[in-house]
C-alpha atoms as a PDB file:
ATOM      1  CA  UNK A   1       0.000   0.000   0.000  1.00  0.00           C
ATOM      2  CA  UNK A   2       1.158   3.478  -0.863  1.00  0.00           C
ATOM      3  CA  UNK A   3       2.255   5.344   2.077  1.00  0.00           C
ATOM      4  CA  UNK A   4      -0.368   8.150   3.349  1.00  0.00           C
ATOM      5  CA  UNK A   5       0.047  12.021   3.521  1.00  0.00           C
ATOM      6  CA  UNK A   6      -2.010  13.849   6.301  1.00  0.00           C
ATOM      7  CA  UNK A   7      -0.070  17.282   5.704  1.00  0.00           C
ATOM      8  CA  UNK A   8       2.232  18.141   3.369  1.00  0.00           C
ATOM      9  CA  UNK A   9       5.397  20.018   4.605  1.00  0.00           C
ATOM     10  CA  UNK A  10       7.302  21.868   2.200  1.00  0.00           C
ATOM     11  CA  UNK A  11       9.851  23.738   3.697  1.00  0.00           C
ATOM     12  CA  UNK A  12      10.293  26.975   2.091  1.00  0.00           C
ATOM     13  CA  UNK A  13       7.242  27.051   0.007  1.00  0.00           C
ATOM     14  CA  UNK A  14       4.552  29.479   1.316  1.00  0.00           C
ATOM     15  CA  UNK A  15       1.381  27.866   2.654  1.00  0.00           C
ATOM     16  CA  UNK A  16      -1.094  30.182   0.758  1.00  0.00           C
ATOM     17  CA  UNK A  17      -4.296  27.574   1.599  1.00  0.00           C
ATOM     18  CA  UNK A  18      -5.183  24.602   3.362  1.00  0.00           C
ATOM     19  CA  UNK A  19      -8.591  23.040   2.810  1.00  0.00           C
ATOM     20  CA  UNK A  20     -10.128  19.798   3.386  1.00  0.00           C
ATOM     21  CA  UNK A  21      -8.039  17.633   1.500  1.00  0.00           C
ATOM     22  CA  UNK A  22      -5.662  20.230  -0.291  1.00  0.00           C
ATOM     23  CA  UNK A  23      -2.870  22.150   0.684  1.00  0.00           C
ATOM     24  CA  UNK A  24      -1.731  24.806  -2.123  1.00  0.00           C
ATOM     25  CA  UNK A  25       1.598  26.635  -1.865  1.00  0.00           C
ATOM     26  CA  UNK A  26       3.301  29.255  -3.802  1.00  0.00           C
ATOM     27  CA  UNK A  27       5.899  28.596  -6.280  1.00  0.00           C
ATOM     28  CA  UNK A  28       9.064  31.352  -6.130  1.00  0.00           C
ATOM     29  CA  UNK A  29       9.950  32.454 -10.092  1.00  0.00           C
ATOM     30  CA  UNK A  30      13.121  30.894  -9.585  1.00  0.00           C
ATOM     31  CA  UNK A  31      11.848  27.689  -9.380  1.00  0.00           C
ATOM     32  CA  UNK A  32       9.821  27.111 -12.514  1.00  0.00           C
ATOM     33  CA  UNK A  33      10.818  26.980 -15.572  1.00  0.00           C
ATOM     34  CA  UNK A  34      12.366  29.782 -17.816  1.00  0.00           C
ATOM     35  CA  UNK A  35       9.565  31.771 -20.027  1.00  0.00           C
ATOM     36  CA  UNK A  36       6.916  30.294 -17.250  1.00  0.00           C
ATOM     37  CA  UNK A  37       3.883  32.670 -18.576  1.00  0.00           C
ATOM     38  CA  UNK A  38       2.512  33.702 -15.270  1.00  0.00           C
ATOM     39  CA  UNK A  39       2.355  32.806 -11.385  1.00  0.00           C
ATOM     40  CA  UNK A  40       2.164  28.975 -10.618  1.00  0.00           C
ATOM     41  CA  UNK A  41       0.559  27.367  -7.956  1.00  0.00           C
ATOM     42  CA  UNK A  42       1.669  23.549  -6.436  1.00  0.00           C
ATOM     43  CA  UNK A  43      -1.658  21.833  -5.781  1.00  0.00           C
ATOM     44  CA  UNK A  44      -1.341  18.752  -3.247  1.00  0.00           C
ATOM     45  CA  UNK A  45      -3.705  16.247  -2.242  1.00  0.00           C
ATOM     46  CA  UNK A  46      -3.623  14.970   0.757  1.00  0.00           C
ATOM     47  CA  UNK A  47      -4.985  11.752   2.260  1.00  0.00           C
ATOM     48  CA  UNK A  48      -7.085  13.990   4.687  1.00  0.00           C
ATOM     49  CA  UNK A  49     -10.862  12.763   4.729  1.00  0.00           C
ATOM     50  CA  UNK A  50     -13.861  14.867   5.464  1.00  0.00           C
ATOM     51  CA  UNK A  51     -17.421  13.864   6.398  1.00  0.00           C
ATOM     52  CA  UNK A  52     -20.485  16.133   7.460  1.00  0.00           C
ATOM     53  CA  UNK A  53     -17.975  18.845   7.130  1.00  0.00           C
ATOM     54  CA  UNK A  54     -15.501  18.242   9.559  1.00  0.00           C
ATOM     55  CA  UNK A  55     -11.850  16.780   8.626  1.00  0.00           C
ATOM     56  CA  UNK A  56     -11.474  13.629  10.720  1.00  0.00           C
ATOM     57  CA  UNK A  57      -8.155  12.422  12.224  1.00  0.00           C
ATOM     58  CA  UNK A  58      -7.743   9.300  10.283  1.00  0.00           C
ATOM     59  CA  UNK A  59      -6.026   9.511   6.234  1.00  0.00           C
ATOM     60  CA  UNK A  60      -7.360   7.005   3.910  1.00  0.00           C
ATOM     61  CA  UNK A  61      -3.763   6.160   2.223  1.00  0.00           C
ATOM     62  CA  UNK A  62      -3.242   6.489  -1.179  1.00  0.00           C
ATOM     63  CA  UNK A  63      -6.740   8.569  -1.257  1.00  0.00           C
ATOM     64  CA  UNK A  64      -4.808  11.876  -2.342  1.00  0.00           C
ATOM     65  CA  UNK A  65      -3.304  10.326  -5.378  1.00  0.00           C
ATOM     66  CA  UNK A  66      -6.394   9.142  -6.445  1.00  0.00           C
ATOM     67  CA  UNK A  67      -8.083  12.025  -5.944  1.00  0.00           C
ATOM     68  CA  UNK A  68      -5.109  13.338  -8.062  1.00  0.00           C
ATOM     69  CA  UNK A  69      -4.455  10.860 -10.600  1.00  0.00           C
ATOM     70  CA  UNK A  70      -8.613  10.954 -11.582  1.00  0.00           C
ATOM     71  CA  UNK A  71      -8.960  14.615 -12.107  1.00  0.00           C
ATOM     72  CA  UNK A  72      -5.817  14.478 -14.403  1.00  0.00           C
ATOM     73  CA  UNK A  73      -7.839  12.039 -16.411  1.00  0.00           C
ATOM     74  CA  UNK A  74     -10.753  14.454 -16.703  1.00  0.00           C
ATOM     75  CA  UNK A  75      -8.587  17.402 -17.346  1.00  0.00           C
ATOM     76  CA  UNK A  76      -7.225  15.856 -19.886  1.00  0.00           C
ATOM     77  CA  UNK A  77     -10.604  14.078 -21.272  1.00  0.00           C
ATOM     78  CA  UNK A  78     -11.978  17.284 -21.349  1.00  0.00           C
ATOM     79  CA  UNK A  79      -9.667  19.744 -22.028  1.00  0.00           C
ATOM     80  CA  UNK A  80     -11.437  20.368 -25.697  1.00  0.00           C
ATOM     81  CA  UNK A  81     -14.658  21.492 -23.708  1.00  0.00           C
ATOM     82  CA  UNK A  82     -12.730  24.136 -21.216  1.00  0.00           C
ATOM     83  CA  UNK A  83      -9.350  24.821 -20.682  1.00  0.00           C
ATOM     84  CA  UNK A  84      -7.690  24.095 -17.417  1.00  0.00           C
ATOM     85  CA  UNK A  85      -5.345  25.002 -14.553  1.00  0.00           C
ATOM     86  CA  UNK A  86      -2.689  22.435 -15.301  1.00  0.00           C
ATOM     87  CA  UNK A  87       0.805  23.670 -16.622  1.00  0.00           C
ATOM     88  CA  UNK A  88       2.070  19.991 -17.021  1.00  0.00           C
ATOM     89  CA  UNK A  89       5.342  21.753 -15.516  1.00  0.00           C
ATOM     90  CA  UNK A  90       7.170  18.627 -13.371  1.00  0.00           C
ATOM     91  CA  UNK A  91       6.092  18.402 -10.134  1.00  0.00           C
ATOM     92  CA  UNK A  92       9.324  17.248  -8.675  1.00  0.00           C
ATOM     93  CA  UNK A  93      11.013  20.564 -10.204  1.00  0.00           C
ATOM     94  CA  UNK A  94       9.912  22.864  -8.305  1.00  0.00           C
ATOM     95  CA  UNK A  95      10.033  20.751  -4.690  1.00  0.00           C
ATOM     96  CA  UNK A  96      12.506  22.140  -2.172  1.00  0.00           C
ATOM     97  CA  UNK A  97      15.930  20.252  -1.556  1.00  0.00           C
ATOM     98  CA  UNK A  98      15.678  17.449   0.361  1.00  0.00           C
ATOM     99  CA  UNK A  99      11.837  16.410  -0.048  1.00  0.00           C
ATOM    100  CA  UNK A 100      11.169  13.029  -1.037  1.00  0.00           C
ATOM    101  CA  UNK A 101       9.532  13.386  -4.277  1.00  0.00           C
ATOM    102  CA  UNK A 102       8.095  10.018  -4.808  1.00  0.00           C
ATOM    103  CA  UNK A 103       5.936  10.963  -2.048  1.00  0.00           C
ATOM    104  CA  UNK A 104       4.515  13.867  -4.493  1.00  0.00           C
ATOM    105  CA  UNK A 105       4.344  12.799  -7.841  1.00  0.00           C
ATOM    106  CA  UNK A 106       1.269  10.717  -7.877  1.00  0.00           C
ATOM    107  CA  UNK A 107      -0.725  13.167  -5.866  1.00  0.00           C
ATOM    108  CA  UNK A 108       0.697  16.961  -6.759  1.00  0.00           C
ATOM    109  CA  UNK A 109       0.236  19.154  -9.523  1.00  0.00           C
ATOM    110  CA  UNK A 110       1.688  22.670 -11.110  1.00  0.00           C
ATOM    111  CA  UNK A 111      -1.128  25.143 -11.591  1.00  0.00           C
ATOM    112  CA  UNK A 112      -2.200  28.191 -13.439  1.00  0.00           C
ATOM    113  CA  UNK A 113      -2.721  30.940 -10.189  1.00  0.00           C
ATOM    114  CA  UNK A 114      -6.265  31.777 -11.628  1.00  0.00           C
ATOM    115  CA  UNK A 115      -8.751  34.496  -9.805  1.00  0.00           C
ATOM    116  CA  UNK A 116     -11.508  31.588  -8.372  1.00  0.00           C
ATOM    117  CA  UNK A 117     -15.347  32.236  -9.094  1.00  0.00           C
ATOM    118  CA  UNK A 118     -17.392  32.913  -6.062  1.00  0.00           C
ATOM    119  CA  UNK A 119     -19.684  30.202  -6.390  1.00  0.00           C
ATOM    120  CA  UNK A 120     -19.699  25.933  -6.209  1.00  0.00           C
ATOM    121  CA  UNK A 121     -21.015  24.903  -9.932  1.00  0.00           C
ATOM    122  CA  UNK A 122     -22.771  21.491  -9.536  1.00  0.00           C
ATOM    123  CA  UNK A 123     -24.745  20.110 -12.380  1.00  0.00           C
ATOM    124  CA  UNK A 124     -27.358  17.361 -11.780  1.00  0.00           C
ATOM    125  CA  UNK A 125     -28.805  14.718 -13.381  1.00  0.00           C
ATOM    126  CA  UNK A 126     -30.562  12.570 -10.736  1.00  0.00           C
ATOM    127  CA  UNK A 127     -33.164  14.209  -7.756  1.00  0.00           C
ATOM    128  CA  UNK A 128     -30.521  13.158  -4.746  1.00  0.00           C
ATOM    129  CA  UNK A 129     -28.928  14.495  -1.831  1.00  0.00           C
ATOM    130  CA  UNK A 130     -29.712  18.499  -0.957  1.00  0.00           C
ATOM    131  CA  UNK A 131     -31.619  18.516  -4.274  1.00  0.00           C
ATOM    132  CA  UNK A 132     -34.285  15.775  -3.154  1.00  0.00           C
ATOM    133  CA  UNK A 133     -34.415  17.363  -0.037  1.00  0.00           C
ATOM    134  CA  UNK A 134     -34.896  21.046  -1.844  1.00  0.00           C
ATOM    135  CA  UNK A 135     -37.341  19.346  -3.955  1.00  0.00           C
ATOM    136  CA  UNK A 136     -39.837  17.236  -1.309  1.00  0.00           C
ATOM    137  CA  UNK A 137     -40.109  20.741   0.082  1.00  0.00           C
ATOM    138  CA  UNK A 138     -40.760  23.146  -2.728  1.00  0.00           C
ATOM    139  CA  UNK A 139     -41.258  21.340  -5.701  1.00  0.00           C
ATOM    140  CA  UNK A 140     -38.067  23.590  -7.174  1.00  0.00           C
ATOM    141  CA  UNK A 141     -34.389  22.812  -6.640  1.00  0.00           C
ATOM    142  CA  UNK A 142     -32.364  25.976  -6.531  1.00  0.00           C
ATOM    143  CA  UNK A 143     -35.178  27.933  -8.051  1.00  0.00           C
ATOM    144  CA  UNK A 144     -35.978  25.530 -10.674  1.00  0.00           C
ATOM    145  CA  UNK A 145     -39.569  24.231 -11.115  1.00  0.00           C
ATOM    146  CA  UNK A 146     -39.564  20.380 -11.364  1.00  0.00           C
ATOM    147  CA  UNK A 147     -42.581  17.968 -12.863  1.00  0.00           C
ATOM    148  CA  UNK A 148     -44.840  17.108  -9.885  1.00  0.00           C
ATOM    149  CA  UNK A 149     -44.070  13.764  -8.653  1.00  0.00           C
ATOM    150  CA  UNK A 150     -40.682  12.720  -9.326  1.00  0.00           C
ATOM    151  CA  UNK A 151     -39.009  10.318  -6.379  1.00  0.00           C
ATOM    152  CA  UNK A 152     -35.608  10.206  -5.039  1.00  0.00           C
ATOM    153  CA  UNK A 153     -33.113   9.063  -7.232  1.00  0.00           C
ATOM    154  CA  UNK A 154     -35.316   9.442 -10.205  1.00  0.00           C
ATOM    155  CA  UNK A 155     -33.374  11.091 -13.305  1.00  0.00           C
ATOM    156  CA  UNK A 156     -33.869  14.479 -14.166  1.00  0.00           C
ATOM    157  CA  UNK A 157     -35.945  15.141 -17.532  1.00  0.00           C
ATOM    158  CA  UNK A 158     -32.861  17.023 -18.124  1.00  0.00           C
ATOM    159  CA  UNK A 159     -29.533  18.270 -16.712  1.00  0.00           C
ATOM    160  CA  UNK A 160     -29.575  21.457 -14.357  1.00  0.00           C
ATOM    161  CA  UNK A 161     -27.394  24.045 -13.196  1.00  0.00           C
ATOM    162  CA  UNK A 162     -27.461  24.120  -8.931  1.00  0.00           C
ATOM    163  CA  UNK A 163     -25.018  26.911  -7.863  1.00  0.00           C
ATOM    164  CA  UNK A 164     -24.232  27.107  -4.051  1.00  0.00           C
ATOM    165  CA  UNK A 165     -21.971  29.422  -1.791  1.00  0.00           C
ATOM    166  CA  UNK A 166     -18.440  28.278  -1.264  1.00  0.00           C
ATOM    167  CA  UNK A 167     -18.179  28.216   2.503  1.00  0.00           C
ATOM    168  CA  UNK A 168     -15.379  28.233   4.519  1.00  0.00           C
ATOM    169  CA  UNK A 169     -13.999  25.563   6.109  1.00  0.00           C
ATOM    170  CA  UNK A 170     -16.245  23.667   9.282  1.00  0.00           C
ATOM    171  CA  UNK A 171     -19.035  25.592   7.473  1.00  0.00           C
ATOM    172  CA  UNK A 172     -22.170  24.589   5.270  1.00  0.00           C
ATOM    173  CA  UNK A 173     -22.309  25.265   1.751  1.00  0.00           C
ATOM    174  CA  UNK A 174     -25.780  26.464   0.518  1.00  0.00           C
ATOM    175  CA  UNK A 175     -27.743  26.398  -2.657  1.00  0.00           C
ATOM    176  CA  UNK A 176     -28.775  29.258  -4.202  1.00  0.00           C
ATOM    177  CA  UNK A 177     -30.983  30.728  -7.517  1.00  0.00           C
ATOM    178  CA  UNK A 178     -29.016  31.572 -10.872  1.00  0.00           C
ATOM    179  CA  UNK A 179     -30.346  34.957  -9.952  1.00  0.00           C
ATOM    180  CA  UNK A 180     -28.216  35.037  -6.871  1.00  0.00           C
ATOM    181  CA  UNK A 181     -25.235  33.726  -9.181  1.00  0.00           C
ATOM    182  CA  UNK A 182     -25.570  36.233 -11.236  1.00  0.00           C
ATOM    183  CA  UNK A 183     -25.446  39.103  -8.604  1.00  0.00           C
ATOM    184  CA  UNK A 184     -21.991  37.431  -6.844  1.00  0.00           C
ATOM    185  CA  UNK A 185     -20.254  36.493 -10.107  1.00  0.00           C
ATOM    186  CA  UNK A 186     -21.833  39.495 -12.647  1.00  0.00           C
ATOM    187  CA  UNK A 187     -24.510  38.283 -15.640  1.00  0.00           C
ATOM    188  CA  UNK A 188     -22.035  37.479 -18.019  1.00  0.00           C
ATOM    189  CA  UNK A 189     -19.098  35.078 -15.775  1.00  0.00           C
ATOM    190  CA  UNK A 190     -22.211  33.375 -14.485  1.00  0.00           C
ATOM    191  CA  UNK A 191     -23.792  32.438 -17.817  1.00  0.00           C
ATOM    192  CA  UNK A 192     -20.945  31.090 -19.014  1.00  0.00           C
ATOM    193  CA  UNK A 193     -20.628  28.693 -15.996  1.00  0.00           C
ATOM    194  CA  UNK A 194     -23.569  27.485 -15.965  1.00  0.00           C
ATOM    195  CA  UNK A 195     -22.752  26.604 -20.164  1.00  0.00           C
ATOM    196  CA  UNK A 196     -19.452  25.076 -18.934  1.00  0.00           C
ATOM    197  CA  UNK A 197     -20.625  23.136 -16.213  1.00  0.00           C
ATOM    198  CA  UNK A 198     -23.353  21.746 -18.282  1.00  0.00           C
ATOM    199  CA  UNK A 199     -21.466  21.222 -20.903  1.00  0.00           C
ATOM    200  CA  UNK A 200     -18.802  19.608 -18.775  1.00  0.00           C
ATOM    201  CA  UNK A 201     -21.518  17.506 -17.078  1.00  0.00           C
ATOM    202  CA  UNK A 202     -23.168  15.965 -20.190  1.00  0.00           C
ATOM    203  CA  UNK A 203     -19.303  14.723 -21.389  1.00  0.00           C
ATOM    204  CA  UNK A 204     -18.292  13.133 -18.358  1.00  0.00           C
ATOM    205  CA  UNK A 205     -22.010  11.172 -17.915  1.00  0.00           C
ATOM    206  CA  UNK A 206     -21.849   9.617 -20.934  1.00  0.00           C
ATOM    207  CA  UNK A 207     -18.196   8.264 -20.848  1.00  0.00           C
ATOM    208  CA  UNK A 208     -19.583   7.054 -17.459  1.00  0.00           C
ATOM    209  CA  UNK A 209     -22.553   5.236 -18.267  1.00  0.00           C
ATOM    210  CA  UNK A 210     -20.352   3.379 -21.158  1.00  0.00           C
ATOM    211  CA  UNK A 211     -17.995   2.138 -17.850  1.00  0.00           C
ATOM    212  CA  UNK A 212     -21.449   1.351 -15.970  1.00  0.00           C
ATOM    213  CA  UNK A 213     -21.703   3.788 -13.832  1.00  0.00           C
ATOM    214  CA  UNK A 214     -24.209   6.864 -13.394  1.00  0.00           C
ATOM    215  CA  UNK A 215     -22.845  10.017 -12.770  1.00  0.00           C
ATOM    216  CA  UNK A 216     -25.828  11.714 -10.882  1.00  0.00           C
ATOM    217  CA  UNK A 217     -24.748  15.293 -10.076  1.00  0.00           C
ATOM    218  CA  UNK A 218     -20.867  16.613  -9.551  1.00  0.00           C
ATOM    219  CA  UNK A 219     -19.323  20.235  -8.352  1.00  0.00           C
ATOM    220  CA  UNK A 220     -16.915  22.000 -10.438  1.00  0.00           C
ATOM    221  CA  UNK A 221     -14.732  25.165  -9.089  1.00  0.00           C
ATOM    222  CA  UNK A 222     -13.393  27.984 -11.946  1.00  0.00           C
ATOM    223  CA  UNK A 223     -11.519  30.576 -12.148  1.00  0.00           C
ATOM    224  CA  UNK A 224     -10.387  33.275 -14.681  1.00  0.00           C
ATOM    225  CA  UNK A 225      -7.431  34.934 -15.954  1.00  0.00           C
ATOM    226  CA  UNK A 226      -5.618  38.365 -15.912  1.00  0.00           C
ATOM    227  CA  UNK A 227      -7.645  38.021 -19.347  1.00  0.00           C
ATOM    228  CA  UNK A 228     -11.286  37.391 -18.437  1.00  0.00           C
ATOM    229  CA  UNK A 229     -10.416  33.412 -19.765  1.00  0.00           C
ATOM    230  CA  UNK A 230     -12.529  30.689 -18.067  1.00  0.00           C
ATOM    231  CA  UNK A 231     -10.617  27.729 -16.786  1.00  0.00           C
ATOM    232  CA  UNK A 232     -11.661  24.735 -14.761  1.00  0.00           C
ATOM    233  CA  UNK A 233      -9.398  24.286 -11.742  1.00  0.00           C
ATOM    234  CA  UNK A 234      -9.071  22.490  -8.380  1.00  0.00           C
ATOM    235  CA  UNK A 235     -10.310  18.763  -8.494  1.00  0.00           C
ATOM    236  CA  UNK A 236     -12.825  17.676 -11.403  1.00  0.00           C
ATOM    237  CA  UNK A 237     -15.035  14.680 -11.489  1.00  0.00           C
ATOM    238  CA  UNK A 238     -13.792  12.806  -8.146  1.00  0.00           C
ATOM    239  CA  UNK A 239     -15.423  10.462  -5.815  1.00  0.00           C
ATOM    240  CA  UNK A 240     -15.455  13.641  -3.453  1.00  0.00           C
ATOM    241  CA  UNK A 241     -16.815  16.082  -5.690  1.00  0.00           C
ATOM    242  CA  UNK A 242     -18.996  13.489  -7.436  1.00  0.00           C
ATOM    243  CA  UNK A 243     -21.667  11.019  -6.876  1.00  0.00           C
ATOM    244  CA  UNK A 244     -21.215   8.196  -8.817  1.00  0.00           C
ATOM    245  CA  UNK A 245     -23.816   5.242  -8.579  1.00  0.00           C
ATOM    246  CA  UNK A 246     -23.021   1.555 -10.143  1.00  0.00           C
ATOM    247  CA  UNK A 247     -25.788   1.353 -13.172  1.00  0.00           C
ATOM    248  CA  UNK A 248     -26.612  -2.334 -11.879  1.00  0.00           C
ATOM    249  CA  UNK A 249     -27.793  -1.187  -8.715  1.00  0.00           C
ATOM    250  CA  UNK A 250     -29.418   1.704  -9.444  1.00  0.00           C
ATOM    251  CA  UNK A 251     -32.712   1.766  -8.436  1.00  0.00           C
ATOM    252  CA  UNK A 252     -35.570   4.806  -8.254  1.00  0.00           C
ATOM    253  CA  UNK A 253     -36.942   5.534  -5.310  1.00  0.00           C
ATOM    254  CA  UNK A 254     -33.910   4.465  -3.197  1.00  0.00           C
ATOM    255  CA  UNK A 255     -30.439   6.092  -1.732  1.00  0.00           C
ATOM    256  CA  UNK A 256     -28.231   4.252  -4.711  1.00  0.00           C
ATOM    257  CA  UNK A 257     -24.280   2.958  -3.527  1.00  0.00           C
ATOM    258  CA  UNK A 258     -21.719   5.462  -4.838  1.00  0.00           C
ATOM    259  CA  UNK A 259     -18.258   5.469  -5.128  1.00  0.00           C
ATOM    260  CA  UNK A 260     -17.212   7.489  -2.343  1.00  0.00           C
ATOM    261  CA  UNK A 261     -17.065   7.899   1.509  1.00  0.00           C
ATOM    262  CA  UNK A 262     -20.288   6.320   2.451  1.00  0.00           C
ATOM    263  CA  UNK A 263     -18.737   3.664   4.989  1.00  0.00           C
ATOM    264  CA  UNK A 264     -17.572   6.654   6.187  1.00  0.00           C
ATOM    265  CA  UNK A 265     -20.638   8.506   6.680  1.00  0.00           C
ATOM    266  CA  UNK A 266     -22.826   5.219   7.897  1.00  0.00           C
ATOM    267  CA  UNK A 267     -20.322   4.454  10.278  1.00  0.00           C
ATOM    268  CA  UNK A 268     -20.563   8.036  11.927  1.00  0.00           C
ATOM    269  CA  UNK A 269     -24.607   7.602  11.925  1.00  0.00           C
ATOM    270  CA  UNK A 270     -24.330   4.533  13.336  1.00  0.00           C
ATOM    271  CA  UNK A 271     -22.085   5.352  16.643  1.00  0.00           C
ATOM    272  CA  UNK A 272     -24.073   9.552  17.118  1.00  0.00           C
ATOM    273  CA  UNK A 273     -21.517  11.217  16.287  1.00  0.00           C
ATOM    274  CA  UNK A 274     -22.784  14.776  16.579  1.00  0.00           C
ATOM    275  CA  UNK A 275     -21.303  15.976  13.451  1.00  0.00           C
ATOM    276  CA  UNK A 276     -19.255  18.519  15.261  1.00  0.00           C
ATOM    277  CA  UNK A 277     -15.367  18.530  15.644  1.00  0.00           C
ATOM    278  CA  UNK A 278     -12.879  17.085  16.817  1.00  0.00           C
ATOM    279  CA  UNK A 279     -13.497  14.326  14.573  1.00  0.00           C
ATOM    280  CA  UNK A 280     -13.659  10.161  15.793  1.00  0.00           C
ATOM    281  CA  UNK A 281     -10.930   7.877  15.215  1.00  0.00           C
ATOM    282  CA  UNK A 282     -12.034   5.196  12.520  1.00  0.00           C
ATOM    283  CA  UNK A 283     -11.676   1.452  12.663  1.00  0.00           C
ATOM    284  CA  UNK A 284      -9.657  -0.152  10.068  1.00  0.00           C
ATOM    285  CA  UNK A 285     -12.300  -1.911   7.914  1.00  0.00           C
ATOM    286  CA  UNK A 286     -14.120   1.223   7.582  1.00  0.00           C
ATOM    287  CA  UNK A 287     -10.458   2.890   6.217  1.00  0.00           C
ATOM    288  CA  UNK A 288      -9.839  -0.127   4.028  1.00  0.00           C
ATOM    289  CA  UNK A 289     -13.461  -0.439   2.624  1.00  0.00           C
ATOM    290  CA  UNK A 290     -13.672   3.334   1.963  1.00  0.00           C
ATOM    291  CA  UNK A 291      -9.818   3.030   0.320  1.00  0.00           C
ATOM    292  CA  UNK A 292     -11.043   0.426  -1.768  1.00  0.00           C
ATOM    293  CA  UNK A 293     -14.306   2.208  -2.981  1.00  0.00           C
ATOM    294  CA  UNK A 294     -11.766   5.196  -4.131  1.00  0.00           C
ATOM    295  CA  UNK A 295      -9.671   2.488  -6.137  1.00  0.00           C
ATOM    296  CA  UNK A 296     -12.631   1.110  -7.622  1.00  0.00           C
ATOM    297  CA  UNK A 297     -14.062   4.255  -8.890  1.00  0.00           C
ATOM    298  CA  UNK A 298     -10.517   5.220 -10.329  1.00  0.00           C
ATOM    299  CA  UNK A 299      -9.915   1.573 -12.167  1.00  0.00           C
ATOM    300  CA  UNK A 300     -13.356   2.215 -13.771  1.00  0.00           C
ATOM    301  CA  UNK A 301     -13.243   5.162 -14.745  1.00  0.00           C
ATOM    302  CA  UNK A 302      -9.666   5.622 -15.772  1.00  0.00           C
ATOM    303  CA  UNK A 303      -8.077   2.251 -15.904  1.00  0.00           C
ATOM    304  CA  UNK A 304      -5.774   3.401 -13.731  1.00  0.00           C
ATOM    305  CA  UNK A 305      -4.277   1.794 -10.317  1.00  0.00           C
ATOM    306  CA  UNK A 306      -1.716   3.927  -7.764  1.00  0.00           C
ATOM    307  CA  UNK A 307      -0.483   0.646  -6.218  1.00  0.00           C
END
C-alpha cells in the first residue's frame, strides 16, 4: 500500500491555503521553468478525509493520489470542452531540496494561479442528496420548477445548473438561484458557468454510463485569468466532488451505492456522532473499505491503479 500524507510540509514554500483535502503553496519564479507565462501554484492532495464537514483524524492512504491521478484524467478528457489550470510543468522541479519526491508525484500538480469564481457549480442529473431534499419541500431545486411527482433518485428530464456558496472551512455550503449567481459572479461570468458546467456535465455522464456507472450530479470550481479566460481548476469529477452510482444497482426511489465515503458517513450515523469537531478515530475496515471504494471508482473510470 502506498504510504499516506495527512499534511504536506514543504519547507520553504509558502502555505497560501489549506482546505479539506488540499494544501496549495506558492511557487518562487526561480523555481519554474524559464519563459513560465505567469504565477504557478503547487496543488497537493492529501490523504485527509472529510465527512459532514468536519476533517477527521484518520487519512485514507493512497486517497490523495487518487483524488489526483482521476482529475488528471478528466482534465485531460476534457480539455477540448474548457481549458484548465494544469501547466504539465514537473512536479518534482519545483520541490525544495531534500523532499522526497516520490511521495509527491502521484498526488501533486503545477497550476495556473487563476482568480476563483465565487460560487460551487454542480450540475445534476438525478433528484438526490440536498436537491431531493430542496425538492420534497418546494417542488423547485435551486429555483428551478420540477414535474410534480418525481421520487428520489429518479433522473432528471434534463440536466440542471445548482449553484451554491463556497463556505469556509467547518461551514455549510448552501444552494442558491441563478439569480443570486448572477449578482456574486456578474450576468455574463455566471452564464458562461452554468454553459461550462453543463457542458462539462453531459461529457463526463456519458463516458460514465459506457464504464457502468451513473454520474448523478458533480461540483466543479473555476476561475479566470488576468484576461477574463474561463478555466476549470481544483479537483474535477472525483469520488469527493462526485456522486457516482453503479448502473446495476441503481434503483428509483432508493439512496443508490456510490463510489465514495459512504462507509464513512454510515459508520458516523451509526455510533451519534454529533457531526461537530474534533473528529472520531475510525476502525480499520471502515479505512480499508472506503480506500477500496476510491480504487474502484478510479480503475473504472480511468483504468488506472496507484499501487
Amino acid at each position: 500500500m502506498r504510504p499516506s500524507l495527512l499534511t504536506s510540509d514543504l519547507p520553504g514554500l509558502h502555505l497560501r491555503h489549506r482546505g479539506k483535502v488540499r494544501d496549495v503553496f506558492d511557487i518562487p519564479a526561480d523555481r519554474l521553468p524559464p519563459g513560465t507565462d505567469g504565477d504557478c501554484l503547487l496543488m497537493v492532495a492529501t490523504d485527509r478525509l472529510s465527512a459532514f464537514d468536519v476533517v477527521l483524524p484518520d487519512p485514507i492512504p493512497g486517497k490523495g493520489e487518487m483524488l489526483c491521478q482521476i482529475s488528471n484524467f478528466w482534465f485531460g478528457k476534457t480539455a477540448h470542452i474548457v481549458p484548465n489550470h494544469l501547466t504539465g510543468i514537473d512536479v518534482a522541479s519545483v520541490l525544495p531540496e531534500g523532499v522526497d519526491a516520490s511521495l509527491y508525484a502521484k498526488r501533486a500538480v503545477v497550476t495556473r494561479r487563476l482568480k476563483p469564481v465565487p460560487i460551487e457549480c454542480i450540475a445534476r442529473g438525478y433528484l438526490i442528496g440536498s436537491g431531493w431534499k430542496d425538492y420534497q419541500r418546494t417542488g423547485r431545486v435551486s429555483g428551478i420548477p420540477l414535474p410534480d411527482g418525481l421520487r428520489q433518485a429518479e433522473k432528471l428530464p434534463e440536466p440542471i445548473f445548482t449553484p451554491s456558496t463556497k463556505a469556509a472551512v467547518g461551514d455549510h455550503d448552501e444552494n442558491i438561484d441563478f439569480d443570486a449567481a448572477v449578482r456574486l459572479c456578474g450576468a455574463e461570468l455566471a452564464e458562461a458557468v452554468r454553459d461550462a458546467t453543463l457542458r462539462l456535465y453531459a461529457f463526463a455522464a456519458e463516458y460514465a454510463a459506457q464504464r457502468g456507472i451513473l454520474l448523478a450530479d458533480t461540483k466543479f470550481e473555476f476561475g479566470t485569468d488576468a484576461d477574463g479566460r474561463l478555466y476549470v481548476m481544483d479537483e474535477m469529477l472525483t469520488p469527493d466532488s462526485s456522486r457516482y452510482w453503479p448502473a446495476d444497482s441503481y434503483a428509483v426511489g432508493t439512496s443508490p451505492p456510490s463510489y465514495d465515503k459512504q462507509f464513512v458517513r454510515d459508520y458516523l450515523e451509526a455510533i451519534g456522532w454529533d457531526k461537530t469537531p474534533p473528529g472520531p478515530v475510525l476502525p480499520p475496515e471502515v479505512i480499508e473499505k472506503t480506500r477500496a471504494k476510491y480504487a474502484e471508482a478510479l480503475e473504472r473510470l480511468a483504468g488506472l491503479s496507484i499501487d
